[in-house]
PDB file of N, CA and C in Angstrom:
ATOM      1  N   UNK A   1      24.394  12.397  13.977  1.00  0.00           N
ATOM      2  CA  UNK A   1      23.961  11.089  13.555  1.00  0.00           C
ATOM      3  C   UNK A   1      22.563  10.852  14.111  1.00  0.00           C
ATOM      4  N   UNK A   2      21.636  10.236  13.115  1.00  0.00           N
ATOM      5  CA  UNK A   2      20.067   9.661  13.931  1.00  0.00           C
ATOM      6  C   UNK A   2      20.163   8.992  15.055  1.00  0.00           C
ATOM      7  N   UNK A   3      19.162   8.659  15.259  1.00  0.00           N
ATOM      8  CA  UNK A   3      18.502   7.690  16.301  1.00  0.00           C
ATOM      9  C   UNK A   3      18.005   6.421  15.876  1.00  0.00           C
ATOM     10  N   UNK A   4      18.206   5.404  16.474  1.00  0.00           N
ATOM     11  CA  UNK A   4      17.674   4.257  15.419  1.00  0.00           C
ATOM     12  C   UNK A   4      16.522   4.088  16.401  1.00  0.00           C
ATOM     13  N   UNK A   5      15.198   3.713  15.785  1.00  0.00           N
ATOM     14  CA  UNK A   5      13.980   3.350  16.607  1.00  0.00           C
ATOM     15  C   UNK A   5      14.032   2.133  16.647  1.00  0.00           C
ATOM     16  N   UNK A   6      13.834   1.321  17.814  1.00  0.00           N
ATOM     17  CA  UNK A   6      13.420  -0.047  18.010  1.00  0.00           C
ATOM     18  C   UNK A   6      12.137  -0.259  17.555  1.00  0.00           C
ATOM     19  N   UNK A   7      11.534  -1.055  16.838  1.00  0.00           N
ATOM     20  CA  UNK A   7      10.016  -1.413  16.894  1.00  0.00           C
ATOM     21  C   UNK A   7      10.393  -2.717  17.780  1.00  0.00           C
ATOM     22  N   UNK A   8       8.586  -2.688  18.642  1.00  0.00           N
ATOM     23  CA  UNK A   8       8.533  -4.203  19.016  1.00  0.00           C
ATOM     24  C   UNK A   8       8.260  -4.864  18.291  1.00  0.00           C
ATOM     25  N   UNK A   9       8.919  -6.023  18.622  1.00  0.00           N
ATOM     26  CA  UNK A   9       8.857  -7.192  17.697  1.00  0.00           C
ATOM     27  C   UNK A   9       6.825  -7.494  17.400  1.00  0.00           C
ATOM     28  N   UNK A  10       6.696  -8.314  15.976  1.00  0.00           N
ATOM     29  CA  UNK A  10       5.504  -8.147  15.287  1.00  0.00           C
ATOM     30  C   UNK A  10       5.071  -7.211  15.301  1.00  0.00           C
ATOM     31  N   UNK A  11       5.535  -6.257  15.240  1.00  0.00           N
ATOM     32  CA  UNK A  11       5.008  -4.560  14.943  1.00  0.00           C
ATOM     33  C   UNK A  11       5.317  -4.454  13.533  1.00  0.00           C
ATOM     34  N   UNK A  12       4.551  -4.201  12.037  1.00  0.00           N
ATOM     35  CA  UNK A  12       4.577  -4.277  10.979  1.00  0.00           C
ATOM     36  C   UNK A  12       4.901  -2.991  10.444  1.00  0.00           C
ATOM     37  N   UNK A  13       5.883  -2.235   9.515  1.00  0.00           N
ATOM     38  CA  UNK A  13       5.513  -1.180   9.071  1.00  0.00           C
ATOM     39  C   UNK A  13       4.599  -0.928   7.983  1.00  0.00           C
ATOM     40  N   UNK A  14       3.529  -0.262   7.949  1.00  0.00           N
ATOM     41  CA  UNK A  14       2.314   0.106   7.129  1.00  0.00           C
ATOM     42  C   UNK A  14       2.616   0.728   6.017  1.00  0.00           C
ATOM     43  N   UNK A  15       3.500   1.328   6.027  1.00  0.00           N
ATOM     44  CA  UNK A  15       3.914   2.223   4.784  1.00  0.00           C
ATOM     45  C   UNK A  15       4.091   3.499   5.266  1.00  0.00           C
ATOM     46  N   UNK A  16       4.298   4.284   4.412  1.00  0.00           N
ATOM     47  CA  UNK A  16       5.298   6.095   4.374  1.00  0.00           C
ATOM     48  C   UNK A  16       5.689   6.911   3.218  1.00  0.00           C
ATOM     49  N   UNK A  17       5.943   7.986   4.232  1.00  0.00           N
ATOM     50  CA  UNK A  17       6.410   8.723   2.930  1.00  0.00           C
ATOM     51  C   UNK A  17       7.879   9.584   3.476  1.00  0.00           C
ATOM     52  N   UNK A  18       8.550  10.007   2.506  1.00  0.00           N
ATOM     53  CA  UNK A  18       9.536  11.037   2.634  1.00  0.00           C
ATOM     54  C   UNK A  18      10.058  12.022   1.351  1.00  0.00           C
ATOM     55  N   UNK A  19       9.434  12.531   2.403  1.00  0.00           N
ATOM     56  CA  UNK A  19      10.088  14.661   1.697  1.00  0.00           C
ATOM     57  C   UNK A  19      11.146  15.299   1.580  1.00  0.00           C
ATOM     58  N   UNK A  20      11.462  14.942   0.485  1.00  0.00           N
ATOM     59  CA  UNK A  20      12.888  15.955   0.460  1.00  0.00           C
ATOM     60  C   UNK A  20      13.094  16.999  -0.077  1.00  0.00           C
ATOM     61  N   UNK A  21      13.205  18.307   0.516  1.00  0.00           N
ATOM     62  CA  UNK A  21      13.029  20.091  -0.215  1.00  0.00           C
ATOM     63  C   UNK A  21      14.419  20.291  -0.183  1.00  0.00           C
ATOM     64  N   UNK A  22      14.347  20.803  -1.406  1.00  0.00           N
ATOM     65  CA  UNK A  22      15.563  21.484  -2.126  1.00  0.00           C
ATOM     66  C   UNK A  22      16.248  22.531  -1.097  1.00  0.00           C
ATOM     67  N   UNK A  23      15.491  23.501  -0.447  1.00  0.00           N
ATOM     68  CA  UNK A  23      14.777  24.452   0.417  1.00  0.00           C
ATOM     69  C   UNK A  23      15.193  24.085   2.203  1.00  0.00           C
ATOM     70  N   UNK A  24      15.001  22.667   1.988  1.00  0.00           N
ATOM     71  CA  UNK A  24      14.792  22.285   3.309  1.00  0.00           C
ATOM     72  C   UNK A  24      16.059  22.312   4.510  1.00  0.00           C
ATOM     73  N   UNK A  25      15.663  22.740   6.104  1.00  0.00           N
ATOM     74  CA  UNK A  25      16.639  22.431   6.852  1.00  0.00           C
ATOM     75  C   UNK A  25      17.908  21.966   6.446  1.00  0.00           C
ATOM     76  N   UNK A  26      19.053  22.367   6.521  1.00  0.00           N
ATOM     77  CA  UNK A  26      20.411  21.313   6.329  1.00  0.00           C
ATOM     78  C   UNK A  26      20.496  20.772   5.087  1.00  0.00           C
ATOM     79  N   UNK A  27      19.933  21.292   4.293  1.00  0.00           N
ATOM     80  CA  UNK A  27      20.241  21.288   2.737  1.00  0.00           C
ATOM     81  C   UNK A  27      21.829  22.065   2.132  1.00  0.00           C
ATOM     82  N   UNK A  28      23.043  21.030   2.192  1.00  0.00           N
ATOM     83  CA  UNK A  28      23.611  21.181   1.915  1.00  0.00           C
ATOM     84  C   UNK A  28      23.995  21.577   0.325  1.00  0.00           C
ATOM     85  N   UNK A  29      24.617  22.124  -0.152  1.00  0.00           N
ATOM     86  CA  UNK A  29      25.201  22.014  -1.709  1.00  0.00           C
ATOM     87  C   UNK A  29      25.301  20.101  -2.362  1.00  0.00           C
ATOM     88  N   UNK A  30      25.889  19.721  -1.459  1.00  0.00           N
ATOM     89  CA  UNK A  30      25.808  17.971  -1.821  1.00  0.00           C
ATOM     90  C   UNK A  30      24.526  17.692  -2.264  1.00  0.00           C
ATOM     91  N   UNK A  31      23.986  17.855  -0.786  1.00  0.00           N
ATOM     92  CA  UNK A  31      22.235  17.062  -0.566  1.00  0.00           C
ATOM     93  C   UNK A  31      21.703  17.822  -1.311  1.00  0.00           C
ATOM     94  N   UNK A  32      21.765  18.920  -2.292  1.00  0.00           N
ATOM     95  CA  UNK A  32      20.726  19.366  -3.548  1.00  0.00           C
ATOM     96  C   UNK A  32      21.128  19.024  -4.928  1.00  0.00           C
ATOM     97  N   UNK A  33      22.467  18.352  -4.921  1.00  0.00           N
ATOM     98  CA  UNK A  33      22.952  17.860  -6.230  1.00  0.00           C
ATOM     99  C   UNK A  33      22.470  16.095  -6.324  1.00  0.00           C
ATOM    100  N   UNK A  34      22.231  15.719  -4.905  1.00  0.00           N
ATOM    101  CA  UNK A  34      22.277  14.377  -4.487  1.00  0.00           C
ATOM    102  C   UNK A  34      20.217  14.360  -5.194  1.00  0.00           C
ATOM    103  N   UNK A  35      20.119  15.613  -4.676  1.00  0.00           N
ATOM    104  CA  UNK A  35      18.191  15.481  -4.672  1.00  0.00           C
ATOM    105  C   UNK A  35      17.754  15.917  -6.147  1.00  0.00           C
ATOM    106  N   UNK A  36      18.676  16.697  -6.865  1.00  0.00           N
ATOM    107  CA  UNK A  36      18.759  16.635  -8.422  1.00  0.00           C
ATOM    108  C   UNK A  36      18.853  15.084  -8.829  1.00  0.00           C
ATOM    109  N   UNK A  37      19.675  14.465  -8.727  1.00  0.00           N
ATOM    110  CA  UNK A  37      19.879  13.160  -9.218  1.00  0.00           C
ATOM    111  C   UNK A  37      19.098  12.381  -8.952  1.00  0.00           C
ATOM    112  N   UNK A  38      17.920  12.522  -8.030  1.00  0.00           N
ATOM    113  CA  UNK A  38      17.065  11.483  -7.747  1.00  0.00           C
ATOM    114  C   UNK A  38      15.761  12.200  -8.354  1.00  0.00           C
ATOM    115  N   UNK A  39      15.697  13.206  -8.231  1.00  0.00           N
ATOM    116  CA  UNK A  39      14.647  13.817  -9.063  1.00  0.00           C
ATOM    117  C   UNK A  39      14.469  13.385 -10.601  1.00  0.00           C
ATOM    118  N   UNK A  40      15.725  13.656 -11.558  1.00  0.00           N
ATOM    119  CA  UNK A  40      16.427  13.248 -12.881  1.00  0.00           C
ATOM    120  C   UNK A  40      15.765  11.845 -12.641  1.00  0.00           C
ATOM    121  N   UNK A  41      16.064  10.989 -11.996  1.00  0.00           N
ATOM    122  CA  UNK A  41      16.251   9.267 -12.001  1.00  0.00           C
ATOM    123  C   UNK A  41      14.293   9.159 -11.943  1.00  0.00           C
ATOM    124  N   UNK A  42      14.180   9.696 -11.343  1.00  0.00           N
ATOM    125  CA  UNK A  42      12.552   9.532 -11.011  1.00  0.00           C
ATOM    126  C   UNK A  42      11.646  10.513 -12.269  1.00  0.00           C
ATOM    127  N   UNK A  43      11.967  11.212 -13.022  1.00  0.00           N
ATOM    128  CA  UNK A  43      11.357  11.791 -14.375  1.00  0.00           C
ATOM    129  C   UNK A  43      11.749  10.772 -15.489  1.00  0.00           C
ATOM    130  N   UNK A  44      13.069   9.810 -15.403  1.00  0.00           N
ATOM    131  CA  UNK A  44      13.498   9.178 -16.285  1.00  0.00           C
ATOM    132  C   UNK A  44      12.598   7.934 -16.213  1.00  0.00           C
ATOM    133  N   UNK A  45      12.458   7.059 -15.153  1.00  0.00           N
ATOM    134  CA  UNK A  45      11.620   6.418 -14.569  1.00  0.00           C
ATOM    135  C   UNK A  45      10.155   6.095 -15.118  1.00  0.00           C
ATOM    136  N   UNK A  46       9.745   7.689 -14.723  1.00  0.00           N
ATOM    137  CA  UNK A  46       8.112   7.366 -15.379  1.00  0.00           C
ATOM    138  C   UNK A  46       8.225   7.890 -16.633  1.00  0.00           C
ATOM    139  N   UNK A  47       9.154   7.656 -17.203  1.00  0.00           N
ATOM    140  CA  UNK A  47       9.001   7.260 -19.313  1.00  0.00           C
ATOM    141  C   UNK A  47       8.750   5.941 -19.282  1.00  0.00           C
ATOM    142  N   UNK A  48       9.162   5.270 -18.273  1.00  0.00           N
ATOM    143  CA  UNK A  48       9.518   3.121 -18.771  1.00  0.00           C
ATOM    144  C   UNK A  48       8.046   3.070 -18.050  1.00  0.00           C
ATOM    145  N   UNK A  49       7.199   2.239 -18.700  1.00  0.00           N
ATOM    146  CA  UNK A  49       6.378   1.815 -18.359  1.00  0.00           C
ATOM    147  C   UNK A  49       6.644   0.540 -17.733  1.00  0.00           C
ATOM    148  N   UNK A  50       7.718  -0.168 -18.071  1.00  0.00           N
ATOM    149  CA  UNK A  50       7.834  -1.772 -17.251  1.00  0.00           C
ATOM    150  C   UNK A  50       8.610  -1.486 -16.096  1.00  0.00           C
ATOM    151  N   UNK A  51       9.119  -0.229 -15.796  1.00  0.00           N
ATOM    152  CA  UNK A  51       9.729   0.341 -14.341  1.00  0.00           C
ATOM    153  C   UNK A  51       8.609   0.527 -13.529  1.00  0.00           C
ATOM    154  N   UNK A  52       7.631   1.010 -14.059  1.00  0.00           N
ATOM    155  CA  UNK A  52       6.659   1.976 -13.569  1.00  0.00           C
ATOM    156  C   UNK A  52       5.833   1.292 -13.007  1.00  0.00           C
ATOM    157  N   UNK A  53       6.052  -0.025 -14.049  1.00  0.00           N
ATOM    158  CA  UNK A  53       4.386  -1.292 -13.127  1.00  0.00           C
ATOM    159  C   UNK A  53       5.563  -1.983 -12.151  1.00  0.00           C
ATOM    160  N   UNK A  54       6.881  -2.442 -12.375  1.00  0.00           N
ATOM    161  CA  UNK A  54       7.150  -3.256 -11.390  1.00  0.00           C
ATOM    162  C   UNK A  54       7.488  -2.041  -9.601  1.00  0.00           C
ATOM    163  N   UNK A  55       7.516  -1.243 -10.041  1.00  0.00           N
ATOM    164  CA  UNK A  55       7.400  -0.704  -8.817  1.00  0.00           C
ATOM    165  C   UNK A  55       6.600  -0.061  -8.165  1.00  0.00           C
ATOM    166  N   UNK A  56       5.386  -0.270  -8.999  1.00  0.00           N
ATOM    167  CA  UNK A  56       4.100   0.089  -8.583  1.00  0.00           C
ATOM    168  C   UNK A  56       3.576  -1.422  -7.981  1.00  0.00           C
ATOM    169  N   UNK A  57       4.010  -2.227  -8.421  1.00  0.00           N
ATOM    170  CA  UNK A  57       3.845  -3.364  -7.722  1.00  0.00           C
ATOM    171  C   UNK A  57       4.836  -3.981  -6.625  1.00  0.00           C
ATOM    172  N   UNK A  58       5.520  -3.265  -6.196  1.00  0.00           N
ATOM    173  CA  UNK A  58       5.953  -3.146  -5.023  1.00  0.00           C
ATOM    174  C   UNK A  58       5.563  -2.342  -4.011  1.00  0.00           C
ATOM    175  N   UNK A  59       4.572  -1.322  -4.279  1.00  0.00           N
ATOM    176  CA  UNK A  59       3.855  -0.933  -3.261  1.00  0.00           C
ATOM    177  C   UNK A  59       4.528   1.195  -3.286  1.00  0.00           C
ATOM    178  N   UNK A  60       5.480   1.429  -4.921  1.00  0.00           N
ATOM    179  CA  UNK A  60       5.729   2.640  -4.249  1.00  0.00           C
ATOM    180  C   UNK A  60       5.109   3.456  -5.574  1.00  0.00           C
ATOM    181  N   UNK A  61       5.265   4.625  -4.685  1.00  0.00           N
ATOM    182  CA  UNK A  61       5.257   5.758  -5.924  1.00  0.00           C
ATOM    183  C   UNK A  61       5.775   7.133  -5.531  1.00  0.00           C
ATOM    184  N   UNK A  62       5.831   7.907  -6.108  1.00  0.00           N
ATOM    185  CA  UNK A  62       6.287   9.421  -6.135  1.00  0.00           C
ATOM    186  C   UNK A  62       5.808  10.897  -6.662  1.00  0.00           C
ATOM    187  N   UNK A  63       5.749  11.436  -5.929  1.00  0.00           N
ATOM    188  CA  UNK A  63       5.629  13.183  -6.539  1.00  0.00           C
ATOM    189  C   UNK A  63       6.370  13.898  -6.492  1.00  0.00           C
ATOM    190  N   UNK A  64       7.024  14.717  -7.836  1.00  0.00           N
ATOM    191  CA  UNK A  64       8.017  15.343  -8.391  1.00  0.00           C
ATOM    192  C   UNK A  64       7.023  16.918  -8.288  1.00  0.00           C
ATOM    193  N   UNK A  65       8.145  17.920  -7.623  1.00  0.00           N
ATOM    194  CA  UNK A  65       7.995  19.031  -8.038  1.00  0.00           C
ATOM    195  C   UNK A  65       9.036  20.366  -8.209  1.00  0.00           C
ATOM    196  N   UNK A  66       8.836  21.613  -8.483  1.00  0.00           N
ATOM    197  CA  UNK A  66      10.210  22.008  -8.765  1.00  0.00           C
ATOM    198  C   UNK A  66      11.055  21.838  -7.677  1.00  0.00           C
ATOM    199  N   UNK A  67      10.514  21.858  -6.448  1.00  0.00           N
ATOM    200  CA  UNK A  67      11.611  21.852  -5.495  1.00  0.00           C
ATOM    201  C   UNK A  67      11.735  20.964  -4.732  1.00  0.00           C
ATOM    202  N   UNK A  68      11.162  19.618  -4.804  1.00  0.00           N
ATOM    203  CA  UNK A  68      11.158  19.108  -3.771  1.00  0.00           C
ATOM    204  C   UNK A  68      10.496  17.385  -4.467  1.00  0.00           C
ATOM    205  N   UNK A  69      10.598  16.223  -3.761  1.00  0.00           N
ATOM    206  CA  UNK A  69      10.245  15.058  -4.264  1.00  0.00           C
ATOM    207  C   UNK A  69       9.517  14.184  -3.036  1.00  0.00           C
ATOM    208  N   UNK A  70       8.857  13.487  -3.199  1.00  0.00           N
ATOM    209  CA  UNK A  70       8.352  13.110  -2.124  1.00  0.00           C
ATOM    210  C   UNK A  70       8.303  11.307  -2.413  1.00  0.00           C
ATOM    211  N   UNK A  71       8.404  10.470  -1.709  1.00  0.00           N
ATOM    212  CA  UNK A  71       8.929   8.972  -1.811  1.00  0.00           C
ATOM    213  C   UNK A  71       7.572   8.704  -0.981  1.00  0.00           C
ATOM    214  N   UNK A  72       6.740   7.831  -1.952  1.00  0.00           N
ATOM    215  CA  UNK A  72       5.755   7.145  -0.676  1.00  0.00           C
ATOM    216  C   UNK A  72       5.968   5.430  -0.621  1.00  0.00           C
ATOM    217  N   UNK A  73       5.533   4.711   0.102  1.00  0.00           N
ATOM    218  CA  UNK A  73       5.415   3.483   0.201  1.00  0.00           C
ATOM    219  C   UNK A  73       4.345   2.411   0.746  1.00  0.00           C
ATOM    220  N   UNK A  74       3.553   1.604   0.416  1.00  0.00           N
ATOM    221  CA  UNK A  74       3.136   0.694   0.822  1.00  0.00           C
ATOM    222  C   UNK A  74       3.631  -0.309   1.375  1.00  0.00           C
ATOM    223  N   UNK A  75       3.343  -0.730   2.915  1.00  0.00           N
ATOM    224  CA  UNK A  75       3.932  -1.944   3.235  1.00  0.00           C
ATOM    225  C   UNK A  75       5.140  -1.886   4.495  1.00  0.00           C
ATOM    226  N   UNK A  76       6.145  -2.654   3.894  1.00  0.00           N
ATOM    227  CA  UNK A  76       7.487  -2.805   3.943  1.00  0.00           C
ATOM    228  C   UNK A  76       8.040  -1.438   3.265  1.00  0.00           C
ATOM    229  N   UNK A  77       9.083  -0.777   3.614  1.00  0.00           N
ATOM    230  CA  UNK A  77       9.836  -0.184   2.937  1.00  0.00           C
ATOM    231  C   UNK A  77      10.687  -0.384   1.990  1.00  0.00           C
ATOM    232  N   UNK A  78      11.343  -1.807   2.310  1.00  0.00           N
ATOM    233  CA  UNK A  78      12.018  -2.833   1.779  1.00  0.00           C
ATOM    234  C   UNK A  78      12.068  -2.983   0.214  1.00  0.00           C
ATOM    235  N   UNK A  79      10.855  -3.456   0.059  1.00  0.00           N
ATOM    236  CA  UNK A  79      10.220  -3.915  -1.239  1.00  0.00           C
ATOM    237  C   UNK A  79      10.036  -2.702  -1.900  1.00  0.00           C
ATOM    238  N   UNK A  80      10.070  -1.318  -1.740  1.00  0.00           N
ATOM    239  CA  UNK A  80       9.608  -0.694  -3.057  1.00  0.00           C
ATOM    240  C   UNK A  80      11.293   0.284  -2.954  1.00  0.00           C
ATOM    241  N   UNK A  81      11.901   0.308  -1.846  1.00  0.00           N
ATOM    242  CA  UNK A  81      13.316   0.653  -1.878  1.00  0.00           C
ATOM    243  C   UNK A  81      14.240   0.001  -2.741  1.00  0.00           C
ATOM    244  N   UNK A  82      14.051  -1.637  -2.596  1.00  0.00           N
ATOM    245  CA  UNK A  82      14.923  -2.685  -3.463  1.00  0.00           C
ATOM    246  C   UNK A  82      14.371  -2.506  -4.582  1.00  0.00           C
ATOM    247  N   UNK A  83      13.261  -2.207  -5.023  1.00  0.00           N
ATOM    248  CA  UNK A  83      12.667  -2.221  -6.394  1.00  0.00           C
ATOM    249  C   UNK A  83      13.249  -0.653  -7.078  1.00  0.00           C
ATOM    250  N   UNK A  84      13.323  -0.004  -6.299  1.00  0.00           N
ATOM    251  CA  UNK A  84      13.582   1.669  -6.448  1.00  0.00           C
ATOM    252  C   UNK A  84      15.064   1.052  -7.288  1.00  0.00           C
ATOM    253  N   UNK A  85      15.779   1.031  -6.061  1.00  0.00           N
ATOM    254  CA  UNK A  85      17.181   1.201  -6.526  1.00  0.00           C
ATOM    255  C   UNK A  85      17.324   0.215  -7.493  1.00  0.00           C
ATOM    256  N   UNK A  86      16.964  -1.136  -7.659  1.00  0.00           N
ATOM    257  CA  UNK A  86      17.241  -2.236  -9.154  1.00  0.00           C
ATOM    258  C   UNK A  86      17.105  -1.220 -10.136  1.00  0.00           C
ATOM    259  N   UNK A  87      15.862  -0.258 -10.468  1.00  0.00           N
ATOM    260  CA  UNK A  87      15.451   0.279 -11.424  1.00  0.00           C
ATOM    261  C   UNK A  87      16.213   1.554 -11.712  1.00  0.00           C
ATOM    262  N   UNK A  88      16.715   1.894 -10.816  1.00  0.00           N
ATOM    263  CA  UNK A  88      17.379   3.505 -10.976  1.00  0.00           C
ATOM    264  C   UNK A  88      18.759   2.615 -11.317  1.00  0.00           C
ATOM    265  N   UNK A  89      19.826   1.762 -10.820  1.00  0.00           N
ATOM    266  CA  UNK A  89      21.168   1.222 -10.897  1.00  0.00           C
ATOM    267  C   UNK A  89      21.046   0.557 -12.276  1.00  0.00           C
ATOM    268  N   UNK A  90      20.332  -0.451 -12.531  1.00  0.00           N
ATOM    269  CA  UNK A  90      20.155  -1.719 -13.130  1.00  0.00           C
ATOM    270  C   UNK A  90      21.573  -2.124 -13.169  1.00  0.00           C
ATOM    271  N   UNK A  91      22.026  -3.345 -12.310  1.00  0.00           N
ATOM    272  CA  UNK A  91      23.149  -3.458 -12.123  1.00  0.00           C
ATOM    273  C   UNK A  91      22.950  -4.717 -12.854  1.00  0.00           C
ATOM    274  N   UNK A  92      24.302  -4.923 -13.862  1.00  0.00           N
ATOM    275  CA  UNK A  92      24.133  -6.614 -14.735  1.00  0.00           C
ATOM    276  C   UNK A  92      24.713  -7.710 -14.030  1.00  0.00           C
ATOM    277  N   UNK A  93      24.919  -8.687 -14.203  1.00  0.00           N
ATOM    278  CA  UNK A  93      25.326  -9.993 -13.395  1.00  0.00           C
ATOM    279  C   UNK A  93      26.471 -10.026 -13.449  1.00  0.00           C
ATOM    280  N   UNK A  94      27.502  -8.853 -13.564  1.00  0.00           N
ATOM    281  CA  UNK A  94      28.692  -8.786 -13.330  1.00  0.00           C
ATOM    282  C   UNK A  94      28.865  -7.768 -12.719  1.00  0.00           C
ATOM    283  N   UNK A  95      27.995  -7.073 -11.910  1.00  0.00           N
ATOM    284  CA  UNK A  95      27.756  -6.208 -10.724  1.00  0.00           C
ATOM    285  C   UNK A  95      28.592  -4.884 -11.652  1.00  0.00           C
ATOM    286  N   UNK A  96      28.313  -4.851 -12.419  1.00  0.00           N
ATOM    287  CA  UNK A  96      28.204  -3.373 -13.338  1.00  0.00           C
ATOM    288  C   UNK A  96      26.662  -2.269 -13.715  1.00  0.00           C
ATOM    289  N   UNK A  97      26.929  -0.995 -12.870  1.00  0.00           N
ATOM    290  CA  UNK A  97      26.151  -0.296 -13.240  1.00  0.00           C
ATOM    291  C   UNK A  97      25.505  -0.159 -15.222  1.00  0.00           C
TER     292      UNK A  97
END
């Protein structure tokens, strides 16, 4: 299990990125079917152009390659994570995928 980091308080996060290789350390059989599906979700993604601006206006974006995907962010993590997942789920007001 991780480590959770404390930030001090008013300490802002700036933004980030994360790498995930197909390839990589502890790449289970799961975690490459799990990193297919987010790969898939993120090629499907940048077809919608009204996905593409609202989560570009949340501060994120991405690079797809054969093996590997990379998650960046501006900001908060928050805001382009919640925007991520609305857009990949779109869950309706009866909390149906």
């Amino acid at each position: 299990m991780g480590t959770k980091m404390n930030r001090p308080k008013g300490e802002e996060t700036t933004g980030g990125d994360l790498t995930i290789n197909l390839f990589g350390p502890g790449m289970t059989a799961l975690h490459k079917v799990g990193l297919a599906g987010l790969w898939m979700t993120l090629e499907a993604l940048d077809r919608d152009a009204d996905a593409m601006e609202r989560l570009r206006k949340a501060g994120g974006s991405w690079d797809r390659t054969e093996d590997s995907v990379t998650l960046r962010w501006k900001g908060k993590p928050e805001a382009f994570f919640n925007a991520l997942f609305d857009e990949s789920f779109r869950v309706d007001i009866n909390g149906f995928f």
